[in-house]
PDB file of N, CA and C in Angstrom:
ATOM      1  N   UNK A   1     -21.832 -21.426 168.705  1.00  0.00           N
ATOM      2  CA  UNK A   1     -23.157 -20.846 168.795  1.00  0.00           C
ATOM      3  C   UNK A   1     -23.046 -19.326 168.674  1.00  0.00           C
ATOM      4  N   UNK A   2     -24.006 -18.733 167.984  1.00  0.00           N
ATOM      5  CA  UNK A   2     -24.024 -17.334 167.607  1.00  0.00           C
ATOM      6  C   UNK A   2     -24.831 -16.172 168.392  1.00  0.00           C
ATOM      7  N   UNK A   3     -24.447 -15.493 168.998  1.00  0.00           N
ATOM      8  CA  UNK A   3     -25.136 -14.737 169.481  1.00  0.00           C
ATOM      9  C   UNK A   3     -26.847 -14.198 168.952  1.00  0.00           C
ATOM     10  N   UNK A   4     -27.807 -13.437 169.509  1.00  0.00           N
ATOM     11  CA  UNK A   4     -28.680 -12.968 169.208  1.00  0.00           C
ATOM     12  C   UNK A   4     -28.492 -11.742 168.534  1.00  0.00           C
ATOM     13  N   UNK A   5     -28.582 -11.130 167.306  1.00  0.00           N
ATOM     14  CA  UNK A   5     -28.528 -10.518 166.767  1.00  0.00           C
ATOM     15  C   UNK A   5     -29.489  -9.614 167.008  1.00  0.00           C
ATOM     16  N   UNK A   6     -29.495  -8.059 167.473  1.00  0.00           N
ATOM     17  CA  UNK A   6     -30.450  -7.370 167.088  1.00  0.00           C
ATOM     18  C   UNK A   6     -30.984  -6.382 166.509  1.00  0.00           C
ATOM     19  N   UNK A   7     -29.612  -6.026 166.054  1.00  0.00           N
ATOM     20  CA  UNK A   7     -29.557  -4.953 164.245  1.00  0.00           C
ATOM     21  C   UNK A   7     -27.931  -4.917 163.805  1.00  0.00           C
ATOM     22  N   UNK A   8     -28.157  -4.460 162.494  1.00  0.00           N
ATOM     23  CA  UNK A   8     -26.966  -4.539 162.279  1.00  0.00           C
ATOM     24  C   UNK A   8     -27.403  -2.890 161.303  1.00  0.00           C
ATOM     25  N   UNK A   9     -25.794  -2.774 161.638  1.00  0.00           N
ATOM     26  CA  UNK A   9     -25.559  -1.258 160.461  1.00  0.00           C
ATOM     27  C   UNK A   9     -24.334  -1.632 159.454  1.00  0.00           C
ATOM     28  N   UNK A  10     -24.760  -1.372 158.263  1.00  0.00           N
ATOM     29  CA  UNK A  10     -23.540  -1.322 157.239  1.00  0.00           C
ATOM     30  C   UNK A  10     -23.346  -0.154 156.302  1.00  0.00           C
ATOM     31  N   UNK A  11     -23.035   1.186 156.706  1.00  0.00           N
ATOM     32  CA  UNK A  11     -23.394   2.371 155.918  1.00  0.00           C
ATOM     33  C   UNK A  11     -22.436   1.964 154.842  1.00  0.00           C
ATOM     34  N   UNK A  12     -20.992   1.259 154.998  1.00  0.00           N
ATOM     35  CA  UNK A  12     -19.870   1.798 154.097  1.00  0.00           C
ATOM     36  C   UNK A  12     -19.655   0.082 153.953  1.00  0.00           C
ATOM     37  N   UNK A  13     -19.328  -0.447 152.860  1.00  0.00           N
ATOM     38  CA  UNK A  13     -18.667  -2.104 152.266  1.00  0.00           C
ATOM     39  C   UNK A  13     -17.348  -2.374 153.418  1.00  0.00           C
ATOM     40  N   UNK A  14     -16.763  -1.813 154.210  1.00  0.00           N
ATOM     41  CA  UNK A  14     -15.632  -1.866 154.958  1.00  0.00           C
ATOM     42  C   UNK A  14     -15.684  -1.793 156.440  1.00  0.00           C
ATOM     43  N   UNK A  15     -16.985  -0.959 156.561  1.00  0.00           N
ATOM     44  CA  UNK A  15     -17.621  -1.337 157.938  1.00  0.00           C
ATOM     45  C   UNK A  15     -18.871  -1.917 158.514  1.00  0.00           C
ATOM     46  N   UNK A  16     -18.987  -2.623 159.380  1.00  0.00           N
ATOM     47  CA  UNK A  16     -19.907  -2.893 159.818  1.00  0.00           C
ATOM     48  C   UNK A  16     -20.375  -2.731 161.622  1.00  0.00           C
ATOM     49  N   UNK A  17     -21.449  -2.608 162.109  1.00  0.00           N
ATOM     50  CA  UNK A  17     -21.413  -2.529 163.550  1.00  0.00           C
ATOM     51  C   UNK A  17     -22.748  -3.364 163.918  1.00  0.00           C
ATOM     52  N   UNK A  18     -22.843  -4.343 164.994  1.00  0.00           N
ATOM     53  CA  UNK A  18     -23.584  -5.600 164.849  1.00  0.00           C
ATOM     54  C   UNK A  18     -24.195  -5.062 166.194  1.00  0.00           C
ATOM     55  N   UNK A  19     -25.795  -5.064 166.694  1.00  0.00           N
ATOM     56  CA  UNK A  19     -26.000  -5.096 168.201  1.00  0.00           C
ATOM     57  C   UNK A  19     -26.184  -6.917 168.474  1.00  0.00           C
ATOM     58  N   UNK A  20     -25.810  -7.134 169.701  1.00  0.00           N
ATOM     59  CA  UNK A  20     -26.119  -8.100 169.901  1.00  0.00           C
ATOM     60  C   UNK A  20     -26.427  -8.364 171.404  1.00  0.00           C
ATOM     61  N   UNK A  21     -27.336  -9.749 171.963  1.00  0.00           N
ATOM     62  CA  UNK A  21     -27.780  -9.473 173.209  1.00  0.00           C
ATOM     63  C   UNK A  21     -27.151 -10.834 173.587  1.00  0.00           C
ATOM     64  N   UNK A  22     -26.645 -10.994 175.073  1.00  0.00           N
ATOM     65  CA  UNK A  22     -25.716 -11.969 175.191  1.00  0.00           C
ATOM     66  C   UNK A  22     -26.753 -12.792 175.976  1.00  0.00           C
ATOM     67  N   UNK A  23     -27.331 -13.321 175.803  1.00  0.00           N
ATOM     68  CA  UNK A  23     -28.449 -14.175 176.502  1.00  0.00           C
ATOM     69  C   UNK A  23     -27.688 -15.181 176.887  1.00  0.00           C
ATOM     70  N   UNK A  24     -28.080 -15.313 178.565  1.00  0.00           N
ATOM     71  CA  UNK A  24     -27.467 -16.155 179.781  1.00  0.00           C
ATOM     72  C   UNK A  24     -27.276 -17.912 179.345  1.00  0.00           C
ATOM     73  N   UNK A  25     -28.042 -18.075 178.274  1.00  0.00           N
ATOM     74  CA  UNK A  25     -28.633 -19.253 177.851  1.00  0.00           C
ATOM     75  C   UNK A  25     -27.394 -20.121 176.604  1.00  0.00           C
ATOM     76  N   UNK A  26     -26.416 -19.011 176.098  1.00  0.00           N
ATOM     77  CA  UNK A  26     -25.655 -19.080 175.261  1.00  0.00           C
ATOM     78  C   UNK A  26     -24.714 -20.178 175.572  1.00  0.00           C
ATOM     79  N   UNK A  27     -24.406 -21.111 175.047  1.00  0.00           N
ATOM     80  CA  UNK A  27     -23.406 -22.074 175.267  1.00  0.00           C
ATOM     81  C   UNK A  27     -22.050 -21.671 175.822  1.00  0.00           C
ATOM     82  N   UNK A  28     -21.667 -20.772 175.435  1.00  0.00           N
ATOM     83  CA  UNK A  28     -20.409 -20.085 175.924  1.00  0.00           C
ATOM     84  C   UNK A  28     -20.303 -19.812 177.219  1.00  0.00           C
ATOM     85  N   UNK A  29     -21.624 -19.504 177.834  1.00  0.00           N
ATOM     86  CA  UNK A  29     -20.930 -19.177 179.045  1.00  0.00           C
ATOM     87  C   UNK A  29     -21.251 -20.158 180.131  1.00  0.00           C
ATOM     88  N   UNK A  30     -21.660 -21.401 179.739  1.00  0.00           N
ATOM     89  CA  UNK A  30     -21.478 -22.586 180.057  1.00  0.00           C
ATOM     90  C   UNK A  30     -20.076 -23.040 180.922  1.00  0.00           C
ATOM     91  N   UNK A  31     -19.802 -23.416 182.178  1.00  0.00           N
ATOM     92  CA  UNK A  31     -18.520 -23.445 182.517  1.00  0.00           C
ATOM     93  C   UNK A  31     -17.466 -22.427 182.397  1.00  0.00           C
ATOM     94  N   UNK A  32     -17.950 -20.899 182.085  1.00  0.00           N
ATOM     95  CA  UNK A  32     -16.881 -20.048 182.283  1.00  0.00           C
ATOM     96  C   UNK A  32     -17.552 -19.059 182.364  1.00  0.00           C
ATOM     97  N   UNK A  33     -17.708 -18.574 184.064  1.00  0.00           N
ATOM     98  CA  UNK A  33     -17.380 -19.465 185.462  1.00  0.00           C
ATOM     99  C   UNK A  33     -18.544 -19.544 185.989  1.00  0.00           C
ATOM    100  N   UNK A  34     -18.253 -20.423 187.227  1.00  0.00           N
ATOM    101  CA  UNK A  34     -19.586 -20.815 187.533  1.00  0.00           C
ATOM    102  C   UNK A  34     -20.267 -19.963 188.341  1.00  0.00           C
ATOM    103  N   UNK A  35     -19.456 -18.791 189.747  1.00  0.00           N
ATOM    104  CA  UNK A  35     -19.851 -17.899 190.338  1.00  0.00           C
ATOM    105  C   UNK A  35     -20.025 -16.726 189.401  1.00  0.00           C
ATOM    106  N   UNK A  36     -19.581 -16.311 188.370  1.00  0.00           N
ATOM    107  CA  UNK A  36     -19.725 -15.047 187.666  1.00  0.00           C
ATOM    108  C   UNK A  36     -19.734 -15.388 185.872  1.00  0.00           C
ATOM    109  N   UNK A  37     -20.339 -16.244 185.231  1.00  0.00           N
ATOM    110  CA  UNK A  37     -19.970 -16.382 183.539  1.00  0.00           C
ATOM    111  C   UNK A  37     -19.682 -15.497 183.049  1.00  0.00           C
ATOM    112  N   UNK A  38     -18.934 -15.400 182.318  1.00  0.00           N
ATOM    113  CA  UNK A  38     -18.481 -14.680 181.650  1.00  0.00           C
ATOM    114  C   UNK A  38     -17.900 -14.754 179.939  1.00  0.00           C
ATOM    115  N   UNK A  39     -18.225 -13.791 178.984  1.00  0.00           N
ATOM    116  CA  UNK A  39     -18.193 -14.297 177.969  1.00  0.00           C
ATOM    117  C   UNK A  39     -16.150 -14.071 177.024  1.00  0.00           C
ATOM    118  N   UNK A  40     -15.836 -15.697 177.078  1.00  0.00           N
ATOM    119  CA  UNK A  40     -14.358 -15.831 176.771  1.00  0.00           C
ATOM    120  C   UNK A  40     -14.286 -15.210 175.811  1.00  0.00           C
ATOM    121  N   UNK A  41     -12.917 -15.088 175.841  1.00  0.00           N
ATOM    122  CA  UNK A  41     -12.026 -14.527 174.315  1.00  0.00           C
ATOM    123  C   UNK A  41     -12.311 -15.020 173.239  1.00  0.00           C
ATOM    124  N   UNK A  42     -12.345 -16.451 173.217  1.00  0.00           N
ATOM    125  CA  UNK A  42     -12.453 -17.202 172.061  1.00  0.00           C
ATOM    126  C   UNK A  42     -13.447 -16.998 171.427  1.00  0.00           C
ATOM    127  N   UNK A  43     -14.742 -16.474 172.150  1.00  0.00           N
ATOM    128  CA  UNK A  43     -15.870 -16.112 171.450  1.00  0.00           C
ATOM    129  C   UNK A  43     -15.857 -15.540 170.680  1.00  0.00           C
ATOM    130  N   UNK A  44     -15.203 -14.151 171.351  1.00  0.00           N
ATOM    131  CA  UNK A  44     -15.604 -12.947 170.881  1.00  0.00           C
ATOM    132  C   UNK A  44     -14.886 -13.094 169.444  1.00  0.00           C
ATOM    133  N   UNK A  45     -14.017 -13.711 169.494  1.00  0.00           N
ATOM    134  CA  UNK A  45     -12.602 -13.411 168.067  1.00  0.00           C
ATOM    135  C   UNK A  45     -13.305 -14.669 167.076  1.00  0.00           C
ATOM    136  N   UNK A  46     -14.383 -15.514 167.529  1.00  0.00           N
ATOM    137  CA  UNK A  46     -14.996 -16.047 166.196  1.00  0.00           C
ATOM    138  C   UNK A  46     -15.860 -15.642 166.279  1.00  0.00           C
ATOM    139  N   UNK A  47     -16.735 -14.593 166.907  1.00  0.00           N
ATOM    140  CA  UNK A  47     -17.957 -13.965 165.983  1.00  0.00           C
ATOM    141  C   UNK A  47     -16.961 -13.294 165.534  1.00  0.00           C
ATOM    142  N   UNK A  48     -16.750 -12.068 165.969  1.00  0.00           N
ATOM    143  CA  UNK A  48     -15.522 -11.088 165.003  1.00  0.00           C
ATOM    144  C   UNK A  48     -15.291 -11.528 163.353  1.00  0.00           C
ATOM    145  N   UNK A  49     -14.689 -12.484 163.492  1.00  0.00           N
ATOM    146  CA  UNK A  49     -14.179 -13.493 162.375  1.00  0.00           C
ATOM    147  C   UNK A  49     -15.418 -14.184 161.525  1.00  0.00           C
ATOM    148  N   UNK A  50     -16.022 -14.486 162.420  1.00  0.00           N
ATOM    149  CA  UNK A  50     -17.525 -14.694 161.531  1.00  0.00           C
ATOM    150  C   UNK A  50     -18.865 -13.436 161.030  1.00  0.00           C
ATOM    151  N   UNK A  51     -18.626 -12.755 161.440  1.00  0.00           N
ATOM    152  CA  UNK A  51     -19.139 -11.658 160.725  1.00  0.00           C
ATOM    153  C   UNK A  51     -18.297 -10.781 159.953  1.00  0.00           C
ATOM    154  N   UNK A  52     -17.103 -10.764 160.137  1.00  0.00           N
ATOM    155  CA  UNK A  52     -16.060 -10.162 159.027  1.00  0.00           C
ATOM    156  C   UNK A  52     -15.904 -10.687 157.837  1.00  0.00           C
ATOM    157  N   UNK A  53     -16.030 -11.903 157.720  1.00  0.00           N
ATOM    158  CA  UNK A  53     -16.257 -13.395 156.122  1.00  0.00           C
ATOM    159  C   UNK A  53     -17.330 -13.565 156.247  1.00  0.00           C
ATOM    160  N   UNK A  54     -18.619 -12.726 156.713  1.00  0.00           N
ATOM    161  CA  UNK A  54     -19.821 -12.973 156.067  1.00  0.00           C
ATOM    162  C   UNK A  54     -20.112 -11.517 155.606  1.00  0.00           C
ATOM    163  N   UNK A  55     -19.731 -10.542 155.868  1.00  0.00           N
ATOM    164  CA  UNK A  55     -19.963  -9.114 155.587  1.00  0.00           C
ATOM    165  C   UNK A  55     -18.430  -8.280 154.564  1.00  0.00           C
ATOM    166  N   UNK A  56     -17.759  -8.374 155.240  1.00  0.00           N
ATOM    167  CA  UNK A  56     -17.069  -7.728 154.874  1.00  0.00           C
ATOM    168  C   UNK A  56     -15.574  -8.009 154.396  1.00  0.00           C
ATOM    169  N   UNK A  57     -15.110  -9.109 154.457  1.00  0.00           N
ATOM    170  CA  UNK A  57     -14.140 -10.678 153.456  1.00  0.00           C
ATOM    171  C   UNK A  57     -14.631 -11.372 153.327  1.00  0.00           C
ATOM    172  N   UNK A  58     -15.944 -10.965 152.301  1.00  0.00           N
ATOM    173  CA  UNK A  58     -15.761 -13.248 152.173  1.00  0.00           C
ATOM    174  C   UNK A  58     -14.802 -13.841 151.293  1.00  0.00           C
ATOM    175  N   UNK A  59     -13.715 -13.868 150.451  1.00  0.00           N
ATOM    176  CA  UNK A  59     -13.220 -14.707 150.308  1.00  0.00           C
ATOM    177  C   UNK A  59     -11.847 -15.024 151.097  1.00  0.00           C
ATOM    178  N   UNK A  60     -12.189 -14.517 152.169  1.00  0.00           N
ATOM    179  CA  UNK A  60     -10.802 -14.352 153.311  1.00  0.00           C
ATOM    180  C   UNK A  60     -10.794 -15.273 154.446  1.00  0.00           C
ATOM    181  N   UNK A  61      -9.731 -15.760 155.241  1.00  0.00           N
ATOM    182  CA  UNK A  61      -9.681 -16.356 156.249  1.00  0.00           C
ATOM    183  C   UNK A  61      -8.809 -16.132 157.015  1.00  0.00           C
ATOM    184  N   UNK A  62      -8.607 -16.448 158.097  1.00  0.00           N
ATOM    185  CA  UNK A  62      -8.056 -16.453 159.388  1.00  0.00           C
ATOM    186  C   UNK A  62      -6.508 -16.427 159.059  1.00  0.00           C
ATOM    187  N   UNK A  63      -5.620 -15.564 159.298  1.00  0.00           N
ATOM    188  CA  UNK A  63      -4.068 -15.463 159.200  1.00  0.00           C
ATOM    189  C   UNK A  63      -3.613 -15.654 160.600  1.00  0.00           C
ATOM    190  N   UNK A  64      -3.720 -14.445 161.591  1.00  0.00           N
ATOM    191  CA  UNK A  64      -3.110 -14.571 162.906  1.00  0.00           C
ATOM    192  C   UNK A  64      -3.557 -13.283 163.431  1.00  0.00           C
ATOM    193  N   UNK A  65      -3.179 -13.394 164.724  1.00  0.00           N
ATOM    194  CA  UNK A  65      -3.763 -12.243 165.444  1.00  0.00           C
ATOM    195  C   UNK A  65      -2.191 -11.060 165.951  1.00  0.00           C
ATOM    196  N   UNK A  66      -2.635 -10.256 165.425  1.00  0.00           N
ATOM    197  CA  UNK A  66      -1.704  -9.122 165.503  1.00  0.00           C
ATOM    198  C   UNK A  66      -1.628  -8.274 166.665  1.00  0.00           C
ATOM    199  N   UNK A  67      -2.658  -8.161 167.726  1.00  0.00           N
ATOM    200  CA  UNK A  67      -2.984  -7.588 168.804  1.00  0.00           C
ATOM    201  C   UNK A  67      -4.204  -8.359 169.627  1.00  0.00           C
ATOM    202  N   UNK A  68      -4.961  -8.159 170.413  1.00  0.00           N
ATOM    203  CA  UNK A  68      -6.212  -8.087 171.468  1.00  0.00           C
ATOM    204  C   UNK A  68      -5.978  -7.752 172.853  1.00  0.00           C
ATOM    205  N   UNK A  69      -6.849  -7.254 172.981  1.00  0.00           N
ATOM    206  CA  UNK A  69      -6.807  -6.739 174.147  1.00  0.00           C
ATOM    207  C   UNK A  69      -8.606  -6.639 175.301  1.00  0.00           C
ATOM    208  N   UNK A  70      -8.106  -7.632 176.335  1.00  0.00           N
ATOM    209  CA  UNK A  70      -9.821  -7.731 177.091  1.00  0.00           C
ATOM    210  C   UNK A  70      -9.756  -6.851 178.383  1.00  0.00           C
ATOM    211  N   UNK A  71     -10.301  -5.400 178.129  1.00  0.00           N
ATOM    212  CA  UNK A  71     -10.744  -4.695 178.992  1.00  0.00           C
ATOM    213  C   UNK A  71     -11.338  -4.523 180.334  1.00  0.00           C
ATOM    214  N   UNK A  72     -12.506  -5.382 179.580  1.00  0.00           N
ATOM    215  CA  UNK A  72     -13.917  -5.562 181.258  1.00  0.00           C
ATOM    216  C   UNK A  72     -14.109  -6.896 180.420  1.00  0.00           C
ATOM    217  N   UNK A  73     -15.327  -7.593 181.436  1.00  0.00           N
ATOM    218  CA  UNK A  73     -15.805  -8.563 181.067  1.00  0.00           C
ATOM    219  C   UNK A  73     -16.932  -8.446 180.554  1.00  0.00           C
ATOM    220  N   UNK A  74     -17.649  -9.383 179.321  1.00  0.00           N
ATOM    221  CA  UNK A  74     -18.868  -9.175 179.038  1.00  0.00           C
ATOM    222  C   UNK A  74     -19.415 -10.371 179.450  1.00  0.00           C
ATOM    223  N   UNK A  75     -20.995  -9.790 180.301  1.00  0.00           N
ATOM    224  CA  UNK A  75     -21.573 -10.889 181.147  1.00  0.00           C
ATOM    225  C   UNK A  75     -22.792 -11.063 180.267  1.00  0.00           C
ATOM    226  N   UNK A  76     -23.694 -11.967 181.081  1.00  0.00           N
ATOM    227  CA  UNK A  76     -24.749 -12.691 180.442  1.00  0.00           C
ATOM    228  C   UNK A  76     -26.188 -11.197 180.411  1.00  0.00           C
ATOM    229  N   UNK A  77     -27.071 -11.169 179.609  1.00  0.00           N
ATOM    230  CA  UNK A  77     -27.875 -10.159 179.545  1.00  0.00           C
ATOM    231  C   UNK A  77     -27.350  -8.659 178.731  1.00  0.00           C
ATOM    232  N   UNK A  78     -25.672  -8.654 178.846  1.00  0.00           N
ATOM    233  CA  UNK A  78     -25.385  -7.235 178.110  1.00  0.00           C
ATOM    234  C   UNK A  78     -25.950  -7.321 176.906  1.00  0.00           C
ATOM    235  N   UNK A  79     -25.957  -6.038 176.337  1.00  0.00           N
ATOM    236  CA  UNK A  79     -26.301  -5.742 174.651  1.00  0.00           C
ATOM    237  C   UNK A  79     -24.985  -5.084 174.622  1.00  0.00           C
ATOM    238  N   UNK A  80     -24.406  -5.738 173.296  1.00  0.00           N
ATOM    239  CA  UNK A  80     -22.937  -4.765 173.155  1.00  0.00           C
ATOM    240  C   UNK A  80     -22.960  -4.988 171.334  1.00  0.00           C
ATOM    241  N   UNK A  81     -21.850  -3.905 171.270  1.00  0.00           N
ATOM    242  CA  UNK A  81     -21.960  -3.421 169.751  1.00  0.00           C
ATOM    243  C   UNK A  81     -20.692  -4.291 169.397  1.00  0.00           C
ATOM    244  N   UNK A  82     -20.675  -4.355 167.963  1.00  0.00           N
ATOM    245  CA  UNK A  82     -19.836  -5.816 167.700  1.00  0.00           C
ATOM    246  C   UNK A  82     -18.768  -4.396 166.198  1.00  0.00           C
ATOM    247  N   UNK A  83     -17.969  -3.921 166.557  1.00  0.00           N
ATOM    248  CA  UNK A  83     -17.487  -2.873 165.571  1.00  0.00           C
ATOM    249  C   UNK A  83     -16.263  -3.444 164.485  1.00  0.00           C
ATOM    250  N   UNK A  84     -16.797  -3.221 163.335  1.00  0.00           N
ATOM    251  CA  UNK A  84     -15.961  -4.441 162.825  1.00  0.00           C
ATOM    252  C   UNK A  84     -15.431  -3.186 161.524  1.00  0.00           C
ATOM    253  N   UNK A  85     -14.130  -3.239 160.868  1.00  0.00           N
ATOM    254  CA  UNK A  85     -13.212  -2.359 160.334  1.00  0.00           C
ATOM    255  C   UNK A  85     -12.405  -3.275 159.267  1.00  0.00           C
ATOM    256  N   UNK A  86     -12.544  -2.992 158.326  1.00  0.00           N
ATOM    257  CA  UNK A  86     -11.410  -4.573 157.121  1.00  0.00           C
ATOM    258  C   UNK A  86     -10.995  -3.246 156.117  1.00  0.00           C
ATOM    259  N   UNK A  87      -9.374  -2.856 156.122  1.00  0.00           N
ATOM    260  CA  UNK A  87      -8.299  -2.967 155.835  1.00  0.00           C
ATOM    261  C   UNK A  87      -7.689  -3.540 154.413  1.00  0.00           C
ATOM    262  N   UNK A  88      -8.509  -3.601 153.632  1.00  0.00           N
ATOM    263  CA  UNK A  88      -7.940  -4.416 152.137  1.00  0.00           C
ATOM    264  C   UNK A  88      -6.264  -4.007 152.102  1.00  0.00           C
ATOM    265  N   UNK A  89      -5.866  -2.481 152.306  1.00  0.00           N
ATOM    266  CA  UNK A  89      -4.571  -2.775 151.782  1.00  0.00           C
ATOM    267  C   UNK A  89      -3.986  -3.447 152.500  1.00  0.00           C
ATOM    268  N   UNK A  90      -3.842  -3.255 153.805  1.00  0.00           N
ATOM    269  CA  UNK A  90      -3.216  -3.892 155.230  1.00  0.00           C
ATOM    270  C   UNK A  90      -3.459  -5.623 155.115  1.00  0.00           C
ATOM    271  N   UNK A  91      -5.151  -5.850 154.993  1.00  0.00           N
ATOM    272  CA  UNK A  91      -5.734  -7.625 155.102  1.00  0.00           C
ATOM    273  C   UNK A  91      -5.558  -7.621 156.023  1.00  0.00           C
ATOM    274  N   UNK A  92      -5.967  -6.729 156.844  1.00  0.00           N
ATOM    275  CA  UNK A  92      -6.467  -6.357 158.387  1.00  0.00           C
ATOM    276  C   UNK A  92      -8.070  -5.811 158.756  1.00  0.00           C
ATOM    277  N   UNK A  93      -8.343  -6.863 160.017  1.00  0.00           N
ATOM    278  CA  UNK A  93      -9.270  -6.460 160.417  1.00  0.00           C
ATOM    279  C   UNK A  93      -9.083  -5.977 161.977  1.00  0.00           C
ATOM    280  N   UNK A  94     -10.049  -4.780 162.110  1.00  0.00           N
ATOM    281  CA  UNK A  94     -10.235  -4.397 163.446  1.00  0.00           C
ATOM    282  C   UNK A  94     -11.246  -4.649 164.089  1.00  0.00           C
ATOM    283  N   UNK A  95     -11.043  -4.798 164.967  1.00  0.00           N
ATOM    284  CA  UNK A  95     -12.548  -5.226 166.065  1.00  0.00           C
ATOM    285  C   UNK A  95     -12.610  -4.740 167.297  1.00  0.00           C
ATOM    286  N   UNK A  96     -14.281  -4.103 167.450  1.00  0.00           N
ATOM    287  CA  UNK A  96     -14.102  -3.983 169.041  1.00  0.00           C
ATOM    288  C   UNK A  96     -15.532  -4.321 169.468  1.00  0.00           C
ATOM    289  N   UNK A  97     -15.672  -4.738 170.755  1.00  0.00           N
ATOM    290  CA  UNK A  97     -17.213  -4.754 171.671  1.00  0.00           C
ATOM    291  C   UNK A  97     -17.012  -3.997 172.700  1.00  0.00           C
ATOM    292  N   UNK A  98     -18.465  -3.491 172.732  1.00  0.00           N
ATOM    293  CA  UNK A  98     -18.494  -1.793 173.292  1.00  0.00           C
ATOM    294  C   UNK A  98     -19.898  -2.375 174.294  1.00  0.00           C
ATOM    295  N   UNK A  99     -19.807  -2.645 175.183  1.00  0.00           N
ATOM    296  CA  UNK A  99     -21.163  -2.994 176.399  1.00  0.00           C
ATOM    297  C   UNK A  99     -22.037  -1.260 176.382  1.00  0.00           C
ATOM    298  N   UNK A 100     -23.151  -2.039 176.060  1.00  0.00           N
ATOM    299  CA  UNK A 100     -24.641  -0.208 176.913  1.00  0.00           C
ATOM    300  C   UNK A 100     -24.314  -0.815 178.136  1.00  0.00           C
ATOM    301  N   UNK A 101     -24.557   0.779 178.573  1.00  0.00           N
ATOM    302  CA  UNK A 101     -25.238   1.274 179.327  1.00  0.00           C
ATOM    303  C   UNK A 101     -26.337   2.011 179.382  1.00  0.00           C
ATOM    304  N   UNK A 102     -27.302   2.396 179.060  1.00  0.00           N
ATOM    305  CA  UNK A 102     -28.179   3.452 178.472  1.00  0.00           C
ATOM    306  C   UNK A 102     -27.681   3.868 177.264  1.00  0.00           C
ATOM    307  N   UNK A 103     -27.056   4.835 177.446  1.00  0.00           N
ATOM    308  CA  UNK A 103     -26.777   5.801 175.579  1.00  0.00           C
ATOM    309  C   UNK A 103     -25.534   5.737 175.848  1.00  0.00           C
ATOM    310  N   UNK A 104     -24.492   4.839 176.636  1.00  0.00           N
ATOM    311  CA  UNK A 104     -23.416   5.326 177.060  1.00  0.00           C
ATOM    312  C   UNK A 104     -22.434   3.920 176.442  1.00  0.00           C
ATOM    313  N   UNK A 105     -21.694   3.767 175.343  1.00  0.00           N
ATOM    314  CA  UNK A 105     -20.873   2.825 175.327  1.00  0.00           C
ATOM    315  C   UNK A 105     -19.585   2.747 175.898  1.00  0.00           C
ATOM    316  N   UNK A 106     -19.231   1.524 176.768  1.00  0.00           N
ATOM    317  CA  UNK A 106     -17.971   1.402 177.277  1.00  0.00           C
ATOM    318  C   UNK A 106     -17.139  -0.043 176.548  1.00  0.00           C
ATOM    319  N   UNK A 107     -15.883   0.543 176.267  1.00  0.00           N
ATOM    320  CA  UNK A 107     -15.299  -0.913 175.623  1.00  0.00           C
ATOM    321  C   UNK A 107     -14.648  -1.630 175.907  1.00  0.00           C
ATOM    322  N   UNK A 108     -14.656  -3.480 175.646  1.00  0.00           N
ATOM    323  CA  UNK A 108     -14.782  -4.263 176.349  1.00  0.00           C
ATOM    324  C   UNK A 108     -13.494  -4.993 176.035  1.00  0.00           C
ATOM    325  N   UNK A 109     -13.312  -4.767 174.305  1.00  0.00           N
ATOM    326  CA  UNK A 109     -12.402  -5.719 174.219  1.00  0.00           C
ATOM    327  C   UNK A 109     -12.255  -4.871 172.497  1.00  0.00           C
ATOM    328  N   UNK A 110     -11.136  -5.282 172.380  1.00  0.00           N
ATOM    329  CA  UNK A 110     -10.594  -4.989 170.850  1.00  0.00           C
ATOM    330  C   UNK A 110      -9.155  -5.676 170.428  1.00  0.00           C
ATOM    331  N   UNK A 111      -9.278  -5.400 169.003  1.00  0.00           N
ATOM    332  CA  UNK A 111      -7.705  -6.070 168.350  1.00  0.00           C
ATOM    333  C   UNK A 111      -8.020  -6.315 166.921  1.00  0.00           C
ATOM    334  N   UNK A 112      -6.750  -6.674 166.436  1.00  0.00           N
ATOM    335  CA  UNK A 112      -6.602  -6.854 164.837  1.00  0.00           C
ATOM    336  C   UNK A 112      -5.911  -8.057 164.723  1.00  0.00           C
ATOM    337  N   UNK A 113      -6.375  -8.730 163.439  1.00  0.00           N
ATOM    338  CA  UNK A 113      -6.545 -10.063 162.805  1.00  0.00           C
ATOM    339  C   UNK A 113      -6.106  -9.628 161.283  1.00  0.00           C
ATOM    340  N   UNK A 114      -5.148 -10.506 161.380  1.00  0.00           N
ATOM    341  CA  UNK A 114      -4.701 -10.574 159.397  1.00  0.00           C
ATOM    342  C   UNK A 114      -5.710 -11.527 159.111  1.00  0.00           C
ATOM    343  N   UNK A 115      -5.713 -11.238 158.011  1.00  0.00           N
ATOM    344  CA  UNK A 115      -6.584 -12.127 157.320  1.00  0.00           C
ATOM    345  C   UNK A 115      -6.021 -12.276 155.663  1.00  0.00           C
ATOM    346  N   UNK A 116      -6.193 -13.650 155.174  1.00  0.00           N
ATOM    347  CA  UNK A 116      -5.560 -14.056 154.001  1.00  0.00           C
ATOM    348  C   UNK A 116      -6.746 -14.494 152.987  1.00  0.00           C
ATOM    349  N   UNK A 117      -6.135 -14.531 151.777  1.00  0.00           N
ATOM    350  CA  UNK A 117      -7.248 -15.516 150.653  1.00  0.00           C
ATOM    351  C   UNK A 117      -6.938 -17.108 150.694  1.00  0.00           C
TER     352      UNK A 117
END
């Protein structure tokens, strides 16, 4: 299930930056956990992956993960920025989610993904 989308920016073919609102309602945070949900890894690295082969590789797929790293947690209600970076010479992508606060981004989680044809 895909998050709520609520703008996206693409100034440059290589980058993209996605807002999105994590509504409590999202399947994901279904059973993880039940005192505090919270939104898993696994999520985050297939939107990542799914907006990177819809924007910015599409004829690319999933190689392996070269790094990640989960900072803070992203909970139910945040709006966080989805920062996405593709690498043609490398066939690397970078990623990060950055939680508001007001005008203030803090980041949540990041890492790089090979990616193949």
């Amino acid at each position: 299930m895909k998050p709520h989308e609520i703008e996206r920016h693409q100034a440059q073919p290589q980058h993209a930056e996605i807002v999105i609102q994590l509504e409590p309602e999202l399947f994901w945070f279904r059973g993880h956990f039940a005192i505090q949900p919270l939104l898993p890894g696994v999520a985050q690295l297939d939107w990542a992956m799914h907006y990177a082969t819809t924007l910015l590789a599409p004829e690319h797929r999933f190689h392996s993960i070269q790094s990640v790293k989960f900072q803070a947690p992203l909970l139910p209600d945040n709006v966080v920025t989805l920062v996405l970076d593709w690498h043609e010479e490398k066939q690397q992508l970078t990623f990060s989610y950055h939680r508001h606060e007001g005008e203030v981004r803090h980041l949540c989680s990041s890492g790089k993904i090979r990616l193949c044809r």
